[in-house]
PDB file of N, CA and C in Angstrom:
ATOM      1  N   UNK A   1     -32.750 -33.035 -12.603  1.00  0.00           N
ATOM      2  CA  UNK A   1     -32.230 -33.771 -11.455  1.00  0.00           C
ATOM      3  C   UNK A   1     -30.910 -33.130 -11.034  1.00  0.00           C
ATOM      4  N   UNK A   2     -30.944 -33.110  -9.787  1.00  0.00           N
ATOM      5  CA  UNK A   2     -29.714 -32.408  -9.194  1.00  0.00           C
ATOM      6  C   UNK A   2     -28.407 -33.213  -9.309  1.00  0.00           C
ATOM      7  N   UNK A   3     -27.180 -33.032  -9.090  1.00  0.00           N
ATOM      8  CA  UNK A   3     -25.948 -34.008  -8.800  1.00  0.00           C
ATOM      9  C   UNK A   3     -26.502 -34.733  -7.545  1.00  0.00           C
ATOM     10  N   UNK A   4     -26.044 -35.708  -7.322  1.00  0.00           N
ATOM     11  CA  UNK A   4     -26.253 -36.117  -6.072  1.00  0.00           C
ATOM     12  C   UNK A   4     -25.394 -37.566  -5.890  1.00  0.00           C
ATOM     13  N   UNK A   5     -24.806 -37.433  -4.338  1.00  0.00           N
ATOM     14  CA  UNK A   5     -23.371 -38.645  -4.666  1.00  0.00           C
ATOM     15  C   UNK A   5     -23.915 -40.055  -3.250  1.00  0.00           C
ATOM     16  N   UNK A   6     -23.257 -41.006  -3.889  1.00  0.00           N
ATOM     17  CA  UNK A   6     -23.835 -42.177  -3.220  1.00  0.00           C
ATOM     18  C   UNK A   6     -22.019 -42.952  -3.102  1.00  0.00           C
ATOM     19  N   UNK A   7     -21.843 -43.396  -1.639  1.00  0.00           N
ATOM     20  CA  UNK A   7     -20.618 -44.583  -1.154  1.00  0.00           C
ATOM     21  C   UNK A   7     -21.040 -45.782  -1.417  1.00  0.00           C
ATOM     22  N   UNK A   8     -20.341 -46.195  -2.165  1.00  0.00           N
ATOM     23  CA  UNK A   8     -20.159 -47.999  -1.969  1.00  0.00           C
ATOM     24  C   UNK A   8     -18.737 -48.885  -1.671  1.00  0.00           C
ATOM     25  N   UNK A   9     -19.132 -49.765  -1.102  1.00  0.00           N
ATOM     26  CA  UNK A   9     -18.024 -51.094  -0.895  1.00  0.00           C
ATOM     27  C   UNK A   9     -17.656 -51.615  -1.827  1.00  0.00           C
ATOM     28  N   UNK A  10     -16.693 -51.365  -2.845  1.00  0.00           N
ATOM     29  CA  UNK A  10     -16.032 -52.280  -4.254  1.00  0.00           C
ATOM     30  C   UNK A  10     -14.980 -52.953  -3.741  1.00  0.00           C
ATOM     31  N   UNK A  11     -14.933 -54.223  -4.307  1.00  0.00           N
ATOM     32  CA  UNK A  11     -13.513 -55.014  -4.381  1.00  0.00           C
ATOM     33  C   UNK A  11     -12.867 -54.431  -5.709  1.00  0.00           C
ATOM     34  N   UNK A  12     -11.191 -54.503  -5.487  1.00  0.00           N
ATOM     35  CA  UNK A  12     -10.374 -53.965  -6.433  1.00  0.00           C
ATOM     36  C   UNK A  12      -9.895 -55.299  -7.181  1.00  0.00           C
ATOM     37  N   UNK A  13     -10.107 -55.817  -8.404  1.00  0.00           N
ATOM     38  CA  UNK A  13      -9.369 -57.204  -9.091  1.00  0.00           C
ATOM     39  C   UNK A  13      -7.573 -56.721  -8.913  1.00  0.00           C
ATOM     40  N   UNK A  14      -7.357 -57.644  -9.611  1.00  0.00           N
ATOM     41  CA  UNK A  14      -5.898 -57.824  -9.228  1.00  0.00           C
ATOM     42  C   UNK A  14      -5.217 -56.277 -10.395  1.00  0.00           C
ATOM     43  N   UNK A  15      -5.964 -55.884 -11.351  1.00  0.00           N
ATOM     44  CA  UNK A  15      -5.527 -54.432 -11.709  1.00  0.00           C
ATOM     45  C   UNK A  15      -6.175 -52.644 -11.564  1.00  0.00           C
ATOM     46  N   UNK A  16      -6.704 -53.004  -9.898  1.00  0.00           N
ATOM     47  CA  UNK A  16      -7.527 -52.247  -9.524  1.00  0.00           C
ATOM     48  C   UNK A  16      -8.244 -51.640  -9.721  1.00  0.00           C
ATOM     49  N   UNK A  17      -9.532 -52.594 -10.579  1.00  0.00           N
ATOM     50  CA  UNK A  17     -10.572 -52.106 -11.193  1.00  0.00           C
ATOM     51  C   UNK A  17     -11.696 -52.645 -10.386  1.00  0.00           C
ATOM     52  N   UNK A  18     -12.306 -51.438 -10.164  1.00  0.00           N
ATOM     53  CA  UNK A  18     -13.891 -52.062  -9.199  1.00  0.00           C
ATOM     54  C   UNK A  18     -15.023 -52.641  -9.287  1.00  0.00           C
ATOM     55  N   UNK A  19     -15.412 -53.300  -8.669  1.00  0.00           N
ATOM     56  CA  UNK A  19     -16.455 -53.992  -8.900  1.00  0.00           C
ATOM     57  C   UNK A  19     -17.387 -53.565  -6.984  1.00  0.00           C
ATOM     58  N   UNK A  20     -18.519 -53.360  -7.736  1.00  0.00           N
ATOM     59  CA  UNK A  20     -19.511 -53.176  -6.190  1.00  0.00           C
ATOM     60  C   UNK A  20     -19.969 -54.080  -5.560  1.00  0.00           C
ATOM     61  N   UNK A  21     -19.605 -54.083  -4.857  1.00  0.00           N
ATOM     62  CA  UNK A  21     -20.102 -55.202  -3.593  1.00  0.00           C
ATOM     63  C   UNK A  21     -21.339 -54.820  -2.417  1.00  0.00           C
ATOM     64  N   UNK A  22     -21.233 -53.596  -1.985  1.00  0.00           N
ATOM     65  CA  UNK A  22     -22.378 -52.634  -1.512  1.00  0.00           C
ATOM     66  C   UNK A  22     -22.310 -52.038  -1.277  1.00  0.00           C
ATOM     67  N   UNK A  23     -24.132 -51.470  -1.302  1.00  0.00           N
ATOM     68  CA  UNK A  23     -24.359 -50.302  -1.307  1.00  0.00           C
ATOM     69  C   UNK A  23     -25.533 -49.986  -1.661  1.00  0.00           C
ATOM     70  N   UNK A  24     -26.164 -49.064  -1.382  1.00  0.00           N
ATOM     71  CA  UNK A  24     -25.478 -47.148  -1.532  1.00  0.00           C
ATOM     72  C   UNK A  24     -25.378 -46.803   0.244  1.00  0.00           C
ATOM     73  N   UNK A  25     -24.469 -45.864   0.285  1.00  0.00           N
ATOM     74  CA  UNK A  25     -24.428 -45.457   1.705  1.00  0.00           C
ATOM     75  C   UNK A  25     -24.248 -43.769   1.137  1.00  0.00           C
ATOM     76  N   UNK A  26     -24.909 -43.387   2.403  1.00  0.00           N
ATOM     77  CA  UNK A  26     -25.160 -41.992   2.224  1.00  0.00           C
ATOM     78  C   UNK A  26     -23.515 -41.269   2.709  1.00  0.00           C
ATOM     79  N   UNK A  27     -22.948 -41.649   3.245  1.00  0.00           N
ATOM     80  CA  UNK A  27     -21.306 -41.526   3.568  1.00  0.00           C
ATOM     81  C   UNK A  27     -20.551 -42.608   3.661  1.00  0.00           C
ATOM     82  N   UNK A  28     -19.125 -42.513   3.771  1.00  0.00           N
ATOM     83  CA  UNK A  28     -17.827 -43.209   4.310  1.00  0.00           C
ATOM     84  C   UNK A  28     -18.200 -44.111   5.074  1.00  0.00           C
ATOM     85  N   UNK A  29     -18.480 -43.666   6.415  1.00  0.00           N
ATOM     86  CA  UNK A  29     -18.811 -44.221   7.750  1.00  0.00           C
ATOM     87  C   UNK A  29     -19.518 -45.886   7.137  1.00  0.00           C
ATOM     88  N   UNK A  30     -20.552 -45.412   6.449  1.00  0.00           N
ATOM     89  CA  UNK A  30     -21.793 -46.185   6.417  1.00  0.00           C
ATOM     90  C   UNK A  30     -20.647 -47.812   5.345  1.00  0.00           C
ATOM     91  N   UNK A  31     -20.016 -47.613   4.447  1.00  0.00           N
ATOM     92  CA  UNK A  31     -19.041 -48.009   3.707  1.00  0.00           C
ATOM     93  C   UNK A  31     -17.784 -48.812   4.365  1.00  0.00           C
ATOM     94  N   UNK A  32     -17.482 -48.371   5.440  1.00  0.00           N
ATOM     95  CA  UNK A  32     -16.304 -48.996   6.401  1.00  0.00           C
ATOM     96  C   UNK A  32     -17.117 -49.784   7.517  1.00  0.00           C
ATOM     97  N   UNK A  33     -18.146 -49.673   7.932  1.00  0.00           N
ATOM     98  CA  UNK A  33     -19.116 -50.568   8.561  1.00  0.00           C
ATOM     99  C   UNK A  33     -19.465 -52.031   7.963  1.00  0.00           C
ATOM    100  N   UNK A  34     -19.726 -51.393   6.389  1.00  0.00           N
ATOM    101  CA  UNK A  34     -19.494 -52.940   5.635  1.00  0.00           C
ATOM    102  C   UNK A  34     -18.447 -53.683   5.124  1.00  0.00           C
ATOM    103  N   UNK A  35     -17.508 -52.968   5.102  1.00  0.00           N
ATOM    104  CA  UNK A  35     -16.317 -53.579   4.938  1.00  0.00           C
ATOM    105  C   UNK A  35     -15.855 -54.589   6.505  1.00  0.00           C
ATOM    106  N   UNK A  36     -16.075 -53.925   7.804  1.00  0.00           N
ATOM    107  CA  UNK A  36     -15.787 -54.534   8.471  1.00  0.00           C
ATOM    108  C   UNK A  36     -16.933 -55.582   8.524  1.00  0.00           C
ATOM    109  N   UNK A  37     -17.979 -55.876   8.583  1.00  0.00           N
ATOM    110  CA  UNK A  37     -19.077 -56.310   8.538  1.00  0.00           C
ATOM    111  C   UNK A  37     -18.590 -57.913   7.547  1.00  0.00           C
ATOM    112  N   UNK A  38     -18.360 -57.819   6.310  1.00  0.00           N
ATOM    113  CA  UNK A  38     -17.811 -58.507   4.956  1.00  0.00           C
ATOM    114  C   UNK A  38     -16.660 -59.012   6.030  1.00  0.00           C
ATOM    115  N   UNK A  39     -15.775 -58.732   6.479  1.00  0.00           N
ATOM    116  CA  UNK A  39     -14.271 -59.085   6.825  1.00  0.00           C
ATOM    117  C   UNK A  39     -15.015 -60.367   8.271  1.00  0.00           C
ATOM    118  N   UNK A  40     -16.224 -59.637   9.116  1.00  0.00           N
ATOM    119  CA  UNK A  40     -16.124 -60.724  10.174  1.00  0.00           C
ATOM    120  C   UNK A  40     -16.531 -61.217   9.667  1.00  0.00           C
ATOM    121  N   UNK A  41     -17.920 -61.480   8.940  1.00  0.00           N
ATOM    122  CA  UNK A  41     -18.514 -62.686   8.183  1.00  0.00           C
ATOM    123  C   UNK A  41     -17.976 -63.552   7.456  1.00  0.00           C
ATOM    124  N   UNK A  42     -16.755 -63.297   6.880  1.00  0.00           N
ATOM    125  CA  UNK A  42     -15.697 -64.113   5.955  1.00  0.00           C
ATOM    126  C   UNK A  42     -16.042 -63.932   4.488  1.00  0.00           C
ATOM    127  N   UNK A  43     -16.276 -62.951   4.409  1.00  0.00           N
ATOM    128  CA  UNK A  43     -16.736 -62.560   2.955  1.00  0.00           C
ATOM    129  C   UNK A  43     -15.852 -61.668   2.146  1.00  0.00           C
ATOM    130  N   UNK A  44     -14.228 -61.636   3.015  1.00  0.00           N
ATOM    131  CA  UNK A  44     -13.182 -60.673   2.696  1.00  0.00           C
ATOM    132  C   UNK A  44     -12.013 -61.349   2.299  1.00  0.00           C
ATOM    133  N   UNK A  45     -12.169 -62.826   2.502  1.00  0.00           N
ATOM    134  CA  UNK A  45     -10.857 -63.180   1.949  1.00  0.00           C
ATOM    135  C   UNK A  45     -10.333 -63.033   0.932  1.00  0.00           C
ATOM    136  N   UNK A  46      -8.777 -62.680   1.134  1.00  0.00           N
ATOM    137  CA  UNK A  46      -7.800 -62.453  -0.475  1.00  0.00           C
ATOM    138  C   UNK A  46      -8.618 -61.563  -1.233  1.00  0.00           C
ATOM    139  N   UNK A  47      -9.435 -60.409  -0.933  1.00  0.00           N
ATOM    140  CA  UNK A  47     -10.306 -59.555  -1.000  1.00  0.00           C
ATOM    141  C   UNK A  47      -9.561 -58.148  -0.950  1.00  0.00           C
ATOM    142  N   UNK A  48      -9.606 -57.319  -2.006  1.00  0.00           N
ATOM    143  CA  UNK A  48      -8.714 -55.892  -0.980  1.00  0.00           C
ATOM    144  C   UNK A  48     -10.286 -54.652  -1.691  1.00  0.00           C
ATOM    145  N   UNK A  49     -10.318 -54.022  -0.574  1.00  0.00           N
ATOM    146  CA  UNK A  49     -11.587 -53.539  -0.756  1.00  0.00           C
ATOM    147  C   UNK A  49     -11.002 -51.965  -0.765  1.00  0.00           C
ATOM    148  N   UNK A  50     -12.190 -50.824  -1.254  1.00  0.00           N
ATOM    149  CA  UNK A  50     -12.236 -49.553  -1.494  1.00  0.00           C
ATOM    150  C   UNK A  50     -13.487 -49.408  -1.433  1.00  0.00           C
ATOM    151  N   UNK A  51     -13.231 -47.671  -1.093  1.00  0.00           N
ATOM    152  CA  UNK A  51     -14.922 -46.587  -1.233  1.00  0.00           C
ATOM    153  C   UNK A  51     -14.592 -46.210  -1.846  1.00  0.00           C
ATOM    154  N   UNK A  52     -16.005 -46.423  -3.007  1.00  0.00           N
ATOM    155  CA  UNK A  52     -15.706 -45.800  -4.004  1.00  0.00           C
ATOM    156  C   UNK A  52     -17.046 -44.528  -4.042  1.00  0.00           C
ATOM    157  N   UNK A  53     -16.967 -42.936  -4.512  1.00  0.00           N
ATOM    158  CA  UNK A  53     -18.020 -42.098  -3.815  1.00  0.00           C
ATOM    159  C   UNK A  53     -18.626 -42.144  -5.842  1.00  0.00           C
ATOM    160  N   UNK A  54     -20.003 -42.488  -5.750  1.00  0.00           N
ATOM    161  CA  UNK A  54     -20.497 -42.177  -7.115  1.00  0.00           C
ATOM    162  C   UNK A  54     -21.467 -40.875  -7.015  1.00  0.00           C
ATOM    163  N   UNK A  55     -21.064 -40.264  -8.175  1.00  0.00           N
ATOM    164  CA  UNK A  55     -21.619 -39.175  -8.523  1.00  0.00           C
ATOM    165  C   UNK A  55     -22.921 -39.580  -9.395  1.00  0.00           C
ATOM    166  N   UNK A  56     -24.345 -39.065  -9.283  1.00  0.00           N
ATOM    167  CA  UNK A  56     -25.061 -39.318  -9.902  1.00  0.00           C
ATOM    168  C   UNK A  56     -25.680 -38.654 -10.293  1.00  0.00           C
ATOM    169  N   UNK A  57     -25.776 -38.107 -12.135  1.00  0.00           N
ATOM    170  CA  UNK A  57     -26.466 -37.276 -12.751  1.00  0.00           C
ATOM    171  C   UNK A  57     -27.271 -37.780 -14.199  1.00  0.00           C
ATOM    172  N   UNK A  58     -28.268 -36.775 -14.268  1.00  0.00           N
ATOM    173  CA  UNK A  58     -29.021 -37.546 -15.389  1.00  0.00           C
ATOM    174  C   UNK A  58     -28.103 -37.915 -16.795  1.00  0.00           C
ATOM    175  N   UNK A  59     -28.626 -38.528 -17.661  1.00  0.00           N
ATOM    176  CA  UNK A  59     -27.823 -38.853 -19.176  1.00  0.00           C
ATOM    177  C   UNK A  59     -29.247 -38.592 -20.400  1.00  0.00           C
ATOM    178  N   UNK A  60     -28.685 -37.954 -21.203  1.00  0.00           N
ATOM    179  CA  UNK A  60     -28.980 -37.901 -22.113  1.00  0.00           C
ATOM    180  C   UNK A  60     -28.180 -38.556 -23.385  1.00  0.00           C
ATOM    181  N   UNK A  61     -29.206 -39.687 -24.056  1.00  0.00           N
ATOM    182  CA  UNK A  61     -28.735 -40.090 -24.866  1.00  0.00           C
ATOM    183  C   UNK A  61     -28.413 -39.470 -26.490  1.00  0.00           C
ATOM    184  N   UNK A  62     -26.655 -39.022 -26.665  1.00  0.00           N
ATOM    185  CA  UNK A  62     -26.207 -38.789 -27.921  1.00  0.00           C
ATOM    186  C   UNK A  62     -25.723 -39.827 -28.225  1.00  0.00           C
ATOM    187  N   UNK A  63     -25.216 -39.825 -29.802  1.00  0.00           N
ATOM    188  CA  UNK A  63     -24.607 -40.573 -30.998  1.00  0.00           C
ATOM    189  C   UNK A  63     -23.152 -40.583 -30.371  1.00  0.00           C
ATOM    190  N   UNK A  64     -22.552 -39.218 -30.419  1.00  0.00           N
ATOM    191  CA  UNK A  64     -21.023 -38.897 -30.017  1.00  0.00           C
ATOM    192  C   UNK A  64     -20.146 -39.892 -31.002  1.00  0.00           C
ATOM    193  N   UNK A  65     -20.821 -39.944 -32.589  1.00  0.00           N
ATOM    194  CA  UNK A  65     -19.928 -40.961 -33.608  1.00  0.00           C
ATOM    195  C   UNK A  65     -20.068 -41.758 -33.563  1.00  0.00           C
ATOM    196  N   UNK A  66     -21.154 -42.519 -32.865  1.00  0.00           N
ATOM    197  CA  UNK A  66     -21.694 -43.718 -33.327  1.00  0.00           C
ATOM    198  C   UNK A  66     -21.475 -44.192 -35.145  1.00  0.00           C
ATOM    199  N   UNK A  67     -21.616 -45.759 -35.293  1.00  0.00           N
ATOM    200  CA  UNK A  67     -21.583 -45.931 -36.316  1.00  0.00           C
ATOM    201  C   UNK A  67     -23.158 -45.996 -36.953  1.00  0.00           C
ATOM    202  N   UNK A  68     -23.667 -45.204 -37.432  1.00  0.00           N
ATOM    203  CA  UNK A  68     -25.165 -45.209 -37.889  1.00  0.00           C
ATOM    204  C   UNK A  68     -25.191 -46.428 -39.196  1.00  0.00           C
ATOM    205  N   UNK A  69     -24.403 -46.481 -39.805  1.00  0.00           N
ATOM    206  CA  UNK A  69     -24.779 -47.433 -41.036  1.00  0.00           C
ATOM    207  C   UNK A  69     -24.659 -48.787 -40.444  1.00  0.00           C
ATOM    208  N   UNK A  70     -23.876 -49.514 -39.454  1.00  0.00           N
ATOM    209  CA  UNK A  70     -24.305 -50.347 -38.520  1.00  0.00           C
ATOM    210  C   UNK A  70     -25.316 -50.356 -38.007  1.00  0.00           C
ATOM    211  N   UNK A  71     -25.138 -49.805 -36.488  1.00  0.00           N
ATOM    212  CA  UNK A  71     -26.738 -49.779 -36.147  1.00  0.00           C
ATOM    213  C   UNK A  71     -28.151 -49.889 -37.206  1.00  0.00           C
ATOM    214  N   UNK A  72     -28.132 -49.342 -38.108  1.00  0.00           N
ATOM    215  CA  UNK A  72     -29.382 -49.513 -38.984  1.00  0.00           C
ATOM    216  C   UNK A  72     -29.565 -50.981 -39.817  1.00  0.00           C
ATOM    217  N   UNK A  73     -28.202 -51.209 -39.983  1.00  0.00           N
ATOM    218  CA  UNK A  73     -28.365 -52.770 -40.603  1.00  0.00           C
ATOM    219  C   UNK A  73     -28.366 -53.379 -39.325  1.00  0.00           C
ATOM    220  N   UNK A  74     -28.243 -53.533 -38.496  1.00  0.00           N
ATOM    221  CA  UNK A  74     -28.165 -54.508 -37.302  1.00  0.00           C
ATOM    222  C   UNK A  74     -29.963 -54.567 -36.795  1.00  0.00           C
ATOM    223  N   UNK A  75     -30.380 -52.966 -37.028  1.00  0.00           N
ATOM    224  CA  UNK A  75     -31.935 -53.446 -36.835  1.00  0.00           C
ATOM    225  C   UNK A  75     -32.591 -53.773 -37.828  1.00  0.00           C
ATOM    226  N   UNK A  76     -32.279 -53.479 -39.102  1.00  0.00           N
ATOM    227  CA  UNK A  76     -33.153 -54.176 -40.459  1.00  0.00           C
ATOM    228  C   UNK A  76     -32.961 -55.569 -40.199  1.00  0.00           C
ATOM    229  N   UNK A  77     -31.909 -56.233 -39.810  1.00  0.00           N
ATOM    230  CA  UNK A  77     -31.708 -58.061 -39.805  1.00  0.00           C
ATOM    231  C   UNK A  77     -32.503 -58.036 -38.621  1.00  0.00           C
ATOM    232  N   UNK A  78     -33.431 -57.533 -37.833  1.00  0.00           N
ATOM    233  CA  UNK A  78     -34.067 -58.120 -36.856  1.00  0.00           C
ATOM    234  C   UNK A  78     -33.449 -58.385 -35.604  1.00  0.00           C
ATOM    235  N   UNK A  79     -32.677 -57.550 -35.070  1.00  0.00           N
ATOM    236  CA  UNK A  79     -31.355 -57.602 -33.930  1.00  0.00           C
ATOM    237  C   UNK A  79     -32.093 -56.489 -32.861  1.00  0.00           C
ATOM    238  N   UNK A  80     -33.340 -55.869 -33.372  1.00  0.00           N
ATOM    239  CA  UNK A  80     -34.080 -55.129 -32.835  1.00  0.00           C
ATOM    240  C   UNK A  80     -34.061 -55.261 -30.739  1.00  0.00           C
ATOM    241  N   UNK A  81     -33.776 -53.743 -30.084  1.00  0.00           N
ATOM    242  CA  UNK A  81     -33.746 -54.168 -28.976  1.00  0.00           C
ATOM    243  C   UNK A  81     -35.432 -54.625 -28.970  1.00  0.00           C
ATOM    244  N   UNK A  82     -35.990 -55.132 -27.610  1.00  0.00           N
ATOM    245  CA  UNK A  82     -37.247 -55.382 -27.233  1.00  0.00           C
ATOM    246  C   UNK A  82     -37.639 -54.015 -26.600  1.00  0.00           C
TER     247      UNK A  82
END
């Protein structure tokens, strides 16, 4: 899978950490449309909003130091994902 990047509308909490509100937009443009969009509808109050641009690439799952002797007792007690 190639890189490939996607805009969204996040609100910033009060220590400017994001949370998505919407999206995906293929640009900016598409991102400030909903922001204004959110603001007439009244869906912006005491609200402070950002674009945020996500980069999207595949993952491969490593350990990277995981705790293995956990994990293994956590699935022997039956904590098993589904």
């Amino acid at each position: 899978m190639e890189k490939k990047s996607q805009f969204g509308l996040v609100s910033l909490d009060q220590y400017g950490n994001p949370k998505l509100e919407d999206g995906s937009h293929s640009d900016r443009s598409g991102v400030e449309q909903a922001a204004y969009l959110h603001q007439r509808l009244g869906f912006a109050k005491s609200k402070r909003y950002a674009c945020a641009e996500i980069i999207i690439t595949e993952v491969e799952a490593k350990s990277h130091g995981s705790n293995e002797a956990a994990l293994n007792q956590l699935n022997n007690s039956g904590l098993r994902p589904q």
